[in-house]
Protein backbone atom coordinates (compact mmCIF):
# COMPACT_ATOMS: atom_id res chain seq x y z
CA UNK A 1 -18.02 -9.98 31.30
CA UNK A 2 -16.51 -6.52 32.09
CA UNK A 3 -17.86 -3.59 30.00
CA UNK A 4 -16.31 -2.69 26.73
CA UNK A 5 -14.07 0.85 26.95
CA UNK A 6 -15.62 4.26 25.50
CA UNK A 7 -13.77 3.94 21.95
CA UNK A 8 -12.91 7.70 22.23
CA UNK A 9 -11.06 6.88 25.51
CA UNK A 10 -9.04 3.92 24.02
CA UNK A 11 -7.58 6.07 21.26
CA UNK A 12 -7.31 9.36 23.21
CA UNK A 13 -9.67 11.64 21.17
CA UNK A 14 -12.94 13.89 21.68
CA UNK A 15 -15.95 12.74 20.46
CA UNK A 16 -15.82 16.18 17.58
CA UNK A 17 -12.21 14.74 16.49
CA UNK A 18 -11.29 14.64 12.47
CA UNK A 19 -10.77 11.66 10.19
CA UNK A 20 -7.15 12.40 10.69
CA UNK A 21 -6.98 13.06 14.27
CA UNK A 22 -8.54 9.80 14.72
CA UNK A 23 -6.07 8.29 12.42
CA UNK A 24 -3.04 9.74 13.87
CA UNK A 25 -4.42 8.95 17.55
CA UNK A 26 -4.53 5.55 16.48
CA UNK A 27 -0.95 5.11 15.18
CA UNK A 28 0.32 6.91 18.29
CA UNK A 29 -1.98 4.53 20.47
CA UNK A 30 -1.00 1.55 18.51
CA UNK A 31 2.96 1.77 18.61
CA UNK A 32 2.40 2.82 22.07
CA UNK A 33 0.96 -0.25 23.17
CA UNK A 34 2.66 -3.08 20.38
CA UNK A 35 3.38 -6.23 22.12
CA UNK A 36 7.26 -5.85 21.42
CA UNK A 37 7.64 -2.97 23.60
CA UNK A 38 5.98 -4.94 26.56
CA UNK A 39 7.55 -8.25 26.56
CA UNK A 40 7.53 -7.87 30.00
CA UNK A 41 3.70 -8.12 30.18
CA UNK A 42 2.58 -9.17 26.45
CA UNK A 43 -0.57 -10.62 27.63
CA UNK A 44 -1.55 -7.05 29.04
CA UNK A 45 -0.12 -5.33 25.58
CA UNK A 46 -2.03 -7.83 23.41
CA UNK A 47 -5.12 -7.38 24.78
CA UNK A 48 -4.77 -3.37 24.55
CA UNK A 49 -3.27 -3.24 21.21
CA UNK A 50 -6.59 -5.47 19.95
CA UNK A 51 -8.61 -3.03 21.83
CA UNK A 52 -6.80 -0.19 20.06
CA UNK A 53 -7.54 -1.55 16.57
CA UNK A 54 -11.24 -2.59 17.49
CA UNK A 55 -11.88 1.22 17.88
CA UNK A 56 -10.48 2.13 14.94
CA UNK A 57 -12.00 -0.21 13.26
CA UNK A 58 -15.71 2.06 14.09
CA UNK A 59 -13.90 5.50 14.48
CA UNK A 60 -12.74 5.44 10.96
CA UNK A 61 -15.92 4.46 9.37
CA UNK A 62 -18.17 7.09 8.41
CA UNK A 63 -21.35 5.20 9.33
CA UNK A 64 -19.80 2.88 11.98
CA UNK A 65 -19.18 5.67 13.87
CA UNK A 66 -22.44 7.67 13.38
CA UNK A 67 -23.85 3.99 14.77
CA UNK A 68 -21.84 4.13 17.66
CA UNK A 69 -22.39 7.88 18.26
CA UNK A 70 -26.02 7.12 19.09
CA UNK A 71 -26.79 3.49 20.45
CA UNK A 72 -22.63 2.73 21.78
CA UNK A 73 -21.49 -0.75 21.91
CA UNK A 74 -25.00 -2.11 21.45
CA UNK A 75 -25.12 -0.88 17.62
CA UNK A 76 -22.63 -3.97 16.77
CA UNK A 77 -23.65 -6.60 19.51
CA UNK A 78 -25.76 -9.85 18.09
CA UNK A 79 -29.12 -8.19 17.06
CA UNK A 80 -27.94 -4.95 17.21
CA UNK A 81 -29.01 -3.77 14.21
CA UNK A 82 -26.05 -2.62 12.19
CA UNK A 83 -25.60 -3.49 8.56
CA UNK A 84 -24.70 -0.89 6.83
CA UNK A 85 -25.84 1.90 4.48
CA UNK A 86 -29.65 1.34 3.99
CA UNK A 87 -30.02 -0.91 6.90
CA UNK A 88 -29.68 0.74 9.58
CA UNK A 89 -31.61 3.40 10.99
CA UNK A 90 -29.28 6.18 12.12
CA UNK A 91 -26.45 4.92 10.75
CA UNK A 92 -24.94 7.82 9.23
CA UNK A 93 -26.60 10.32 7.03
CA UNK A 94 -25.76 8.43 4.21
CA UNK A 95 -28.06 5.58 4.53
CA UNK A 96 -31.10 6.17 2.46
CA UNK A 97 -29.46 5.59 -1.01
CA UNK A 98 -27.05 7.87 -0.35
CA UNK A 99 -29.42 11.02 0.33
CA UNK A 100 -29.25 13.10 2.60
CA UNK A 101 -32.08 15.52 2.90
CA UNK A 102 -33.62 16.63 -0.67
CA UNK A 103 -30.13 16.22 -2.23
CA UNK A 104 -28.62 13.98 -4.38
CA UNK A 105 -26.40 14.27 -7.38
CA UNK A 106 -24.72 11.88 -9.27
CA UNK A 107 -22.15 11.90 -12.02
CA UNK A 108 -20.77 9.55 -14.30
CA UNK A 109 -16.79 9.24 -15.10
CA UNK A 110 -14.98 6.97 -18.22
CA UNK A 111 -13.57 3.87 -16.51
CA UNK A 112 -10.33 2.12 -17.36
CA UNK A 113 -9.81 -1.49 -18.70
CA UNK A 114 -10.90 -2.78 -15.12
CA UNK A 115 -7.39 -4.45 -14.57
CA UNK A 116 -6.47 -4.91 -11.57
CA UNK A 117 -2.88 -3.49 -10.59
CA UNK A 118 -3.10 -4.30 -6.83
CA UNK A 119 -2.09 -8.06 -6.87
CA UNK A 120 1.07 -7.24 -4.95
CA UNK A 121 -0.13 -5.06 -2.26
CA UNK A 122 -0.16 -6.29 1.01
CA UNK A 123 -2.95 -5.15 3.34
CA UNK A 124 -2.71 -7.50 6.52
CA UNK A 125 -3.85 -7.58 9.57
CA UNK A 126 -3.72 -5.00 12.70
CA UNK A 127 -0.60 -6.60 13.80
CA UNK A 128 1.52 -6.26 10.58
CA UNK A 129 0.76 -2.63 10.56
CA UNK A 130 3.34 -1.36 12.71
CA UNK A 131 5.92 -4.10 11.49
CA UNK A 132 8.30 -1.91 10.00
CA UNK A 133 9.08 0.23 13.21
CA UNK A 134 10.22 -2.92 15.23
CA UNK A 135 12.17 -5.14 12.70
CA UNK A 136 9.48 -7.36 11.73
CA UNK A 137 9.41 -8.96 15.37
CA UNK A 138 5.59 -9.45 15.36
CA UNK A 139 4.60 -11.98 17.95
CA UNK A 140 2.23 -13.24 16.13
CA UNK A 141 3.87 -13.61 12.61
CA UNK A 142 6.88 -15.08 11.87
CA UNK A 143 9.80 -12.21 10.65
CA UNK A 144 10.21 -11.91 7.05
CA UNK A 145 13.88 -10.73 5.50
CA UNK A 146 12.55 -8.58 2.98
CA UNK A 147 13.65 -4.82 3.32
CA UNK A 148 11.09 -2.50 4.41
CA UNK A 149 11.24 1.44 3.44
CA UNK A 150 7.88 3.91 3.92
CA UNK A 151 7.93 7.00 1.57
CA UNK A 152 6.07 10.13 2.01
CA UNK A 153 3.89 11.29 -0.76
CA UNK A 154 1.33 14.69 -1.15
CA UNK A 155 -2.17 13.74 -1.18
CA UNK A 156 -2.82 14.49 -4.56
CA UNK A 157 0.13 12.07 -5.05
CA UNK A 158 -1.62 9.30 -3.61
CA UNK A 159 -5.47 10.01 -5.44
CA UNK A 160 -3.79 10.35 -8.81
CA UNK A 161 -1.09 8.14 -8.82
CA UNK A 162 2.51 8.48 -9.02
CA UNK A 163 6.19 7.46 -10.12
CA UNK A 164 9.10 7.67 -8.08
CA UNK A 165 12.96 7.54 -8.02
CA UNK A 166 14.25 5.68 -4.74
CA UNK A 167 17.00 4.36 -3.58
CA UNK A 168 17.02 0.61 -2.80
CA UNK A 169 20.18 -1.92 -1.39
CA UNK A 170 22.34 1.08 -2.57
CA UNK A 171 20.92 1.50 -6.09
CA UNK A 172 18.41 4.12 -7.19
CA UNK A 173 15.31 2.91 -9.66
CA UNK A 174 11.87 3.87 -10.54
CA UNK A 175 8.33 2.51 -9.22
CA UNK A 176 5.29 3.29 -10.08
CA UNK A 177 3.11 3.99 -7.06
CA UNK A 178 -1.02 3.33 -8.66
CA UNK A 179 -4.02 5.73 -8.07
CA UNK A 180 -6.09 5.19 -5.31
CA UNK A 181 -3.25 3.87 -2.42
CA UNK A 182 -3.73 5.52 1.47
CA UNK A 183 -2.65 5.28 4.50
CA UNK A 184 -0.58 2.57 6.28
CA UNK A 185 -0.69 1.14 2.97
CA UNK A 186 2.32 -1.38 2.22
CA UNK A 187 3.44 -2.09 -1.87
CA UNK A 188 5.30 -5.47 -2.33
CA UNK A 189 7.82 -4.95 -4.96
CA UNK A 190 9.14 -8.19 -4.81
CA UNK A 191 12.71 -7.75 -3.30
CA UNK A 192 11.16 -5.05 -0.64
CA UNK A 193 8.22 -3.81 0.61
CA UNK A 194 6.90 0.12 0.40
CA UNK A 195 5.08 1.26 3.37
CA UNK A 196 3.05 4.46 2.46
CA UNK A 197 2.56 7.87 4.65
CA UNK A 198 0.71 10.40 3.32
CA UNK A 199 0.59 14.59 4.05
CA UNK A 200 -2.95 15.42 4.73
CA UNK A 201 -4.29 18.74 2.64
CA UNK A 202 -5.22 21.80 3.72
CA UNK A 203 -8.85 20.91 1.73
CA UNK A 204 -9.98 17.95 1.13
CA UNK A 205 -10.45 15.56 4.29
CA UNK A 206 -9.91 11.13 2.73
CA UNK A 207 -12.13 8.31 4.20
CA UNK A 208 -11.19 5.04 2.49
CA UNK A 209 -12.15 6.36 -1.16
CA UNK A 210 -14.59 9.19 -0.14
CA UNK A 211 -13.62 12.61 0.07
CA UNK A 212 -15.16 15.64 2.54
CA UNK A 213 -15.18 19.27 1.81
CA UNK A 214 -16.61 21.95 3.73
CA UNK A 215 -17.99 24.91 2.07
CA UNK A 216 -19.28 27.98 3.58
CA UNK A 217 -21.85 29.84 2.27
CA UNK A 218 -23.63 32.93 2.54
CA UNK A 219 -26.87 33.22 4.59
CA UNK A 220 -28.75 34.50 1.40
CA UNK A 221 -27.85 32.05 -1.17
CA UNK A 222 -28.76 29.08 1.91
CA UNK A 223 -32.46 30.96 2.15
CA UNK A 224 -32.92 31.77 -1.63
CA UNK A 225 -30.86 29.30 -3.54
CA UNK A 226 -28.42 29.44 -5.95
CA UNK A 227 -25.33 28.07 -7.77
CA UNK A 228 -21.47 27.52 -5.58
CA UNK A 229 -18.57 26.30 -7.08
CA UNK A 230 -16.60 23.40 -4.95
CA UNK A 231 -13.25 21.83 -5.23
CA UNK A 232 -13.03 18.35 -6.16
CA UNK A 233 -10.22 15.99 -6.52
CA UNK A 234 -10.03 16.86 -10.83
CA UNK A 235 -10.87 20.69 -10.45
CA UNK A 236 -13.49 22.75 -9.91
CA UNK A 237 -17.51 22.03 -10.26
CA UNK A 238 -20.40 24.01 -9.80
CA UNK A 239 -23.61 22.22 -8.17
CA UNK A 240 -26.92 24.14 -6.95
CA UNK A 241 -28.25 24.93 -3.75
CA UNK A 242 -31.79 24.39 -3.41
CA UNK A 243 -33.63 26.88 -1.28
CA UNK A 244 -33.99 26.86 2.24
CA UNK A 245 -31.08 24.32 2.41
CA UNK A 246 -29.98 24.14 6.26
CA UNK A 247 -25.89 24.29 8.08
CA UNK A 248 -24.60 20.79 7.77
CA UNK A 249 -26.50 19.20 4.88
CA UNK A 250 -24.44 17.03 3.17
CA UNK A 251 -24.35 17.00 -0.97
CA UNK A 252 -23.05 13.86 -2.27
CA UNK A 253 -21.28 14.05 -6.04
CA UNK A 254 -20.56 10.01 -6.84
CA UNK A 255 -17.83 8.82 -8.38
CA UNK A 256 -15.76 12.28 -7.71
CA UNK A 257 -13.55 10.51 -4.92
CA UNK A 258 -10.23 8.39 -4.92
CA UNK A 259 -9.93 5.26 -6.90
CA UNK A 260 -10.92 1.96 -5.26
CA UNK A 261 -8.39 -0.21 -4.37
CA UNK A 262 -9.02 -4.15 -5.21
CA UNK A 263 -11.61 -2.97 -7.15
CA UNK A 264 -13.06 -0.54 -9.82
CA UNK A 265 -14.51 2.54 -10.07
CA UNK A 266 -14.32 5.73 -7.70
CA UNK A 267 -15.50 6.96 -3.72
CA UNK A 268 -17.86 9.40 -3.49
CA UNK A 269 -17.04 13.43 -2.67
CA UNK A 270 -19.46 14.60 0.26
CA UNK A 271 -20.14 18.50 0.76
CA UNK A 272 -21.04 19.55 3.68
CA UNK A 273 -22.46 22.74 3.61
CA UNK A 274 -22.06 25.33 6.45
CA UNK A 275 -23.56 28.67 6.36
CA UNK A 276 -21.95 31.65 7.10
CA UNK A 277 -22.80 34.60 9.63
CA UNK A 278 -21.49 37.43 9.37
CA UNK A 279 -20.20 39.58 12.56
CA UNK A 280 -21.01 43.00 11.35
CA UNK A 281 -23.61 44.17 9.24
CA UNK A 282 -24.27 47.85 7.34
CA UNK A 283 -27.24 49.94 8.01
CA UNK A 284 -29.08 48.89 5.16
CA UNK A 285 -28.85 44.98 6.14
CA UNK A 286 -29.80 45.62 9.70
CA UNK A 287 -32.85 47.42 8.38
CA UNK A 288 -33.65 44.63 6.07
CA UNK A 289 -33.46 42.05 8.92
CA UNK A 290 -35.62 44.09 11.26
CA UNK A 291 -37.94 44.21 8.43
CA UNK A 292 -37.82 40.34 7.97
CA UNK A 293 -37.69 39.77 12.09
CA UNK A 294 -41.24 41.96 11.86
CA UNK A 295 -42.71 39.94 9.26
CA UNK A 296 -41.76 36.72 11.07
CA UNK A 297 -38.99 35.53 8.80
């Protein structure tokens, strides 16, 4: 059996590349290599278009991809190793009940009636992702009549819910998009289907129902300690730094991410904490860091 591809190299991306760059390589990737544009050669096109979603499939998991990062291909073959948070050593640095270092914070949000308002949407398989780009001509699906629009909404849009006015077979009515819905996500409305796009934002960073913030902060308040105030998806919070807390530890708020879909409750926001350095410093600082480089600090 030939070797499996570097998933990086199927989908075009660095190893350091974003949620969203990896998301966006993948749609690029994926229309790129559909089976309808490669009639010619479907065989060829089916085999790289399964490919295509098989690395997505890691890349876009959190802790798939931490798996991955460190033992490859063998993380998922039989035996392997991976199942998940908490069973898996080195799979992510979420999965020791959702610590990561000395931190962990939790907080607790009102739930609704627990009914569930997602009956209609329709979240298929690889191959009915791309649908609405090539008129439904799946090879692997049989074509359906029912009109197919996407709409764009703001990310804040999509966490929170929405209601919109469109324009449908020449008439314009309302719909009511829920909380919660992301990316590639299609609506049924009954006489059409809604295919959803989403702007990223120039904050927060969405993975499934988890959101990721970075926040800088001072080398001081990292050594001593303190209190910072972070954004979250309903406004800012202030959480503590403990001292001595180290560039890239993660803080994990629960329940401050997007609304599950198919399900109830929230994601979880992750902070990860960088610490600044600064590129000039006054007399007086320099003095007080020669005085702490002397002492061995």
């Amino acid at each position: 059996m030939s070797a499996k591809s570097d998933y990086y190299e199927v989908l075009g991306v660095s190893k350091n590349a974003s949620a969203q760059e990896v998301k966006s390589a993948y749609r690029k990737q994926a229309l790129n290599w559909h089976p309808d544009r490669h009639k010619d050669d479907k065989e060829e096109a089916e085999k790289r278009f399964k490919e295509i979603n098989e690395a997505y499939q890691i890349l876009s998991d959190t802790q798939k991809r931490s798996a991955y990062d460190q033992f490859g291909h063998q993380a998922f073959a039989p035996g392997g190793g991976f199942r998940g948070a908490g069973g898996f050593p080195g799979a992510g640095p979420f999965s020791q009940g959702g610590r990561y270092g000395p931190f962990s914070y939790t907080y607790t949000t009102t739930q609704g009636n627990g009914d569930n308002p997602f009956v209609g949407f329709d979240f298929g398989d690889p191959f009915e992702i791309f649908e609405q780009f090539f008129g439904g001509g799946n090879p692997f699906h049989q074509a359906r009549s029912t009109p197919r629009y996407s709409i764009t909404l703001e990310f804040m849009e999509a966490v929170k819910g929405v209601e919109k006015e469109v324009e449908v077979g020449g008439k314009k009515r309302k719909i009511k998009i829920p909380a919660g819905v992301d990316e590639g996500l299609r609506i049924n409305f009954g006489d059409f289907l809604l295919s959803i796009d989403i702007k990223p934002h120039k904050v927060f960073q969405r993975q499934g129902s988890d959101i990721y913030v970075n926040m800088g902060i001072q080398f001081s308040l990292a050594v001593a300690g303190g209190e910072i105030k972070v954004p979250t998806i309903d406004g800012d919070i202030k959480i503590r730094i403990r001292p001595g807390t180290q560039s890239g530890t993660m803080i994990r708020l629960r329940e401050k991410g997007v609304p599950i879909i198919r399900g109830r409750g929230r994601g979880d926001e992750y902070v990860r904490i960088n610490i600044l350095v600064p590129d000039k410093l006054t007399r007086k600082q320099k003095e007080v860091l020669e005085e702490l480089k002397n002492e061995g600090f």
